[in-house]
Protein backbone atom coordinates (compact mmCIF):
# COMPACT_ATOMS: atom_id res chain seq x y z
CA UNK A 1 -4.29 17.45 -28.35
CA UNK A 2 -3.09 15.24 -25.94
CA UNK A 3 -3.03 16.30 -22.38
CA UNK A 4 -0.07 15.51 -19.51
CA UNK A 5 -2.73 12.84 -17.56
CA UNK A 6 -2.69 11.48 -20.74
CA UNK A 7 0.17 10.94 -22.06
CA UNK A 8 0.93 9.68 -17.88
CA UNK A 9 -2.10 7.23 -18.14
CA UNK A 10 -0.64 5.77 -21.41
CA UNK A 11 2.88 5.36 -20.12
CA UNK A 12 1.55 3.67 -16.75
CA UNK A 13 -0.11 1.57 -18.79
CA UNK A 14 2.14 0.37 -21.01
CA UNK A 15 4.76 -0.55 -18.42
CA UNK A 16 2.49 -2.33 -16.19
CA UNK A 17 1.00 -4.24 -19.45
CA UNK A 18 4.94 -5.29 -20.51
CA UNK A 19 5.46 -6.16 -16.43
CA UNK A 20 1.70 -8.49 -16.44
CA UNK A 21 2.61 -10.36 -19.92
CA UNK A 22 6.11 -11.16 -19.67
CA UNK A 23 5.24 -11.84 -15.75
CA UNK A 24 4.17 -15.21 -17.60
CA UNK A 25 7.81 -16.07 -17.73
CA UNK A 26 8.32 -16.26 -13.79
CA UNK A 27 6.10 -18.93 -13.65
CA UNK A 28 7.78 -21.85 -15.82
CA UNK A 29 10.56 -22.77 -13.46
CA UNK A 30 7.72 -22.74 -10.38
CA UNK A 31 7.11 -26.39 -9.65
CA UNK A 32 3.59 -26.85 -8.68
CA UNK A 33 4.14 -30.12 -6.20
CA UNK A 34 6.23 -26.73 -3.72
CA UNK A 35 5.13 -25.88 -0.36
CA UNK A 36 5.32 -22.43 -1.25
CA UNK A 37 1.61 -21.70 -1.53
CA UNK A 38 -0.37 -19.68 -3.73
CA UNK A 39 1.68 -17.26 -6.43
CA UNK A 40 -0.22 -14.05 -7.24
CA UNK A 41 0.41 -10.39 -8.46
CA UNK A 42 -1.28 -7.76 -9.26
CA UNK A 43 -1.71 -3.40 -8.93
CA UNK A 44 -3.81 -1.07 -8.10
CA UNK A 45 -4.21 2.49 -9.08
CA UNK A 46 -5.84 5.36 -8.22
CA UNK A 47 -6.14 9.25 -8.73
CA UNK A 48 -4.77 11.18 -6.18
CA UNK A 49 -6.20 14.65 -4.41
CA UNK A 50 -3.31 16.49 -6.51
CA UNK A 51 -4.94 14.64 -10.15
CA UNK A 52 -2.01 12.13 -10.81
CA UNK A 53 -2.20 8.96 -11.04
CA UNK A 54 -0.92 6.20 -8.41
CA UNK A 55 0.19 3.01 -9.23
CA UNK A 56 0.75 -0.18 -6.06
CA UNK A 57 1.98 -3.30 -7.12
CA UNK A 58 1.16 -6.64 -4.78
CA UNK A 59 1.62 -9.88 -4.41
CA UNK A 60 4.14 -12.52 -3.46
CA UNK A 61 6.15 -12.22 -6.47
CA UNK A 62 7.20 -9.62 -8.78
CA UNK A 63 7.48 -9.89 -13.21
CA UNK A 64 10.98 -8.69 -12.76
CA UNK A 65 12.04 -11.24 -9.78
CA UNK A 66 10.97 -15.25 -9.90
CA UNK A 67 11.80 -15.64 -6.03
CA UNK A 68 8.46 -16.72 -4.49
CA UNK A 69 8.16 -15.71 -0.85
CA UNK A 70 5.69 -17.38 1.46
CA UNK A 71 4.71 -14.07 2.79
CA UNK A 72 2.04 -12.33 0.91
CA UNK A 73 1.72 -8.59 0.89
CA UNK A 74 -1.49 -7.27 2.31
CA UNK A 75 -3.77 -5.18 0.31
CA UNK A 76 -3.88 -1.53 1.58
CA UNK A 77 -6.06 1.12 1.05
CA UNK A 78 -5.00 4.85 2.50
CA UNK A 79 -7.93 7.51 2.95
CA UNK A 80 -7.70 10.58 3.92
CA UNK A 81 -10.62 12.40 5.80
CA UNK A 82 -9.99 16.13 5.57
CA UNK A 83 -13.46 16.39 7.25
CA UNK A 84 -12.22 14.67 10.69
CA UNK A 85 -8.42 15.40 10.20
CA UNK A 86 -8.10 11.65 9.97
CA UNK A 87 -5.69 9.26 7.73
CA UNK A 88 -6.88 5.66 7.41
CA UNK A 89 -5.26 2.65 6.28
CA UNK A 90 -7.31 -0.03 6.02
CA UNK A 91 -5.58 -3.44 4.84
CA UNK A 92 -6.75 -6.64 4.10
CA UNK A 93 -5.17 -9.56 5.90
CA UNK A 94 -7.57 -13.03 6.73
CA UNK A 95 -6.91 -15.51 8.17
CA UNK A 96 -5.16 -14.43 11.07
CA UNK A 97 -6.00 -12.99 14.27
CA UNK A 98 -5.98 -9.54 16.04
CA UNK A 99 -3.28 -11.14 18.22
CA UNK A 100 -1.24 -11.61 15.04
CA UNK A 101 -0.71 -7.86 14.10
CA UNK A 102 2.33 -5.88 14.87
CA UNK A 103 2.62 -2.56 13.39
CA UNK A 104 5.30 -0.38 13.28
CA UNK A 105 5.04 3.27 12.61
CA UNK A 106 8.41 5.36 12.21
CA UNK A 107 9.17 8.42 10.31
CA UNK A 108 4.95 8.66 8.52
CA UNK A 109 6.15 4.80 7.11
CA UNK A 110 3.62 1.92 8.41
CA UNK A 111 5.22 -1.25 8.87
CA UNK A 112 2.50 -3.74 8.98
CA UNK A 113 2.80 -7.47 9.63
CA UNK A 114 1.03 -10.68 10.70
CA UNK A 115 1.47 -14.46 11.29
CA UNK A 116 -0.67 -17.06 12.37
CA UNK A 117 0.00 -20.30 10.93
CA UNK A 118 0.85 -21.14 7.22
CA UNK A 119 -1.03 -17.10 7.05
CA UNK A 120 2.40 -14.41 6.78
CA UNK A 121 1.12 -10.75 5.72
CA UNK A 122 3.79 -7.71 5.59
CA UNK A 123 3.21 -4.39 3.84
CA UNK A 124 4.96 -1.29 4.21
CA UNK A 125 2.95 2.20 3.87
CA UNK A 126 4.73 5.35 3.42
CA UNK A 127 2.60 7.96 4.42
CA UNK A 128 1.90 11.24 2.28
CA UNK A 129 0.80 13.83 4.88
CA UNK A 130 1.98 14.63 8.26
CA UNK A 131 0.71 12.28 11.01
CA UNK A 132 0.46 11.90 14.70
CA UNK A 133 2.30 8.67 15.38
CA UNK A 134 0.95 9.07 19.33
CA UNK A 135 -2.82 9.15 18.22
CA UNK A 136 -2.61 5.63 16.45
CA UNK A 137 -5.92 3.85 16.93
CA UNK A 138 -5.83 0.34 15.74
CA UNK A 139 -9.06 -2.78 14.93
CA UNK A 140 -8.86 -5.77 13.15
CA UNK A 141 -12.13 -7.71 12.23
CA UNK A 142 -13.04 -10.20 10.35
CA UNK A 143 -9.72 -9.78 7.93
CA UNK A 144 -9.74 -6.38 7.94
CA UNK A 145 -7.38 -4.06 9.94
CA UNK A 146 -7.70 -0.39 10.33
CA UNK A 147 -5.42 1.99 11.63
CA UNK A 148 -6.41 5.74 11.78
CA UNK A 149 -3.49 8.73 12.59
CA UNK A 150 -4.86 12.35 13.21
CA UNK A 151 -3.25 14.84 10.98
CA UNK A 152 -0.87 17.05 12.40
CA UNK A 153 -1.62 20.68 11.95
CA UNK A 154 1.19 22.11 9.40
CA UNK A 155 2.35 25.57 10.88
CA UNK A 156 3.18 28.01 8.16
CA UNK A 157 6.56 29.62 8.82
CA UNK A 158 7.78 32.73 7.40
CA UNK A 159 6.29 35.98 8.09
CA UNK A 160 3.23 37.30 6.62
CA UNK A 161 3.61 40.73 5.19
CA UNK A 162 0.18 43.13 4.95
CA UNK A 163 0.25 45.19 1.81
CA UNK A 164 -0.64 48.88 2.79
């Protein structure tokens, strides 16, 4: 019997596997002597806490557009630490400097971005739980930027009823 993950997994699959083979098609009208700079793609997924499957698509160009920007999108990773009531994102972006960074955070959506030279990084993050947009602690080292938000503290409403 086949389960819901499953049957998810499969159909995940298959669309990213019809996006990565006919992605082959945005690259014949690409004319390698451009100043554009490198063309890449790719996704990532992962299982979240509730079981179901993620899916992030990167890059600088998408199967189902053949406009190549010179801006790539950084890689992000988002961790939550129920432990220290922490949310990280930690995103990949070399080459530039901490100098470079602005970030934006509005409404639990991280708007991250970054130039230094012929090196242009954007990604935008929404943000699955509640955070403190005041508590924002930001590094960048060596390529690697990390931003940490304390969770905010979700008060039930309603009115709790004792059963006698």
């Amino acid at each position: 019997m086949t389960s819901f993950f499953d049957t998810e997994i499969d159909r995940i699959f298959k669309k990213m596997s019809k996006s990565f083979f006919d992605g082959n098609d945005m690259f014949e009208g690409f004319n390698g002597n451009s100043n554009s700079g490198p063309i890449f793609y790719g996704y990532t997924m992962t299982i979240g806490p509730d079981g179901k499957p993620s899916v992030q698509e990167y890059g600088n160009v998408q199967p189902d557009r053949s406009i190549v920007s010179d801006t790539r999108e950084a890689i992000v990773d988002t961790i939550v630490d129920e432990k220290d009531r922490v949310v990280k994102l930690i995103a990949e972006m070399p080459g530039v400097e901490k100098t470079d960074v602005k970030i934006l955070v509005d409404k639990n959506v991280v708007n991250v971005t970054a130039k230094h030279g012929e090196k242009k990084y954007h990604c935008k993050v929404p943000l699955q739980q509640k955070v403190d947009e005041n508590s924002a602690k930001a590094t960048y080292k060596n390529g690697i930027l990390q931003l940490v938000f304390k969770l905010i503290e979700e008060k039930q409403t309603g009115k709790k009823v004792e059963v006698e």
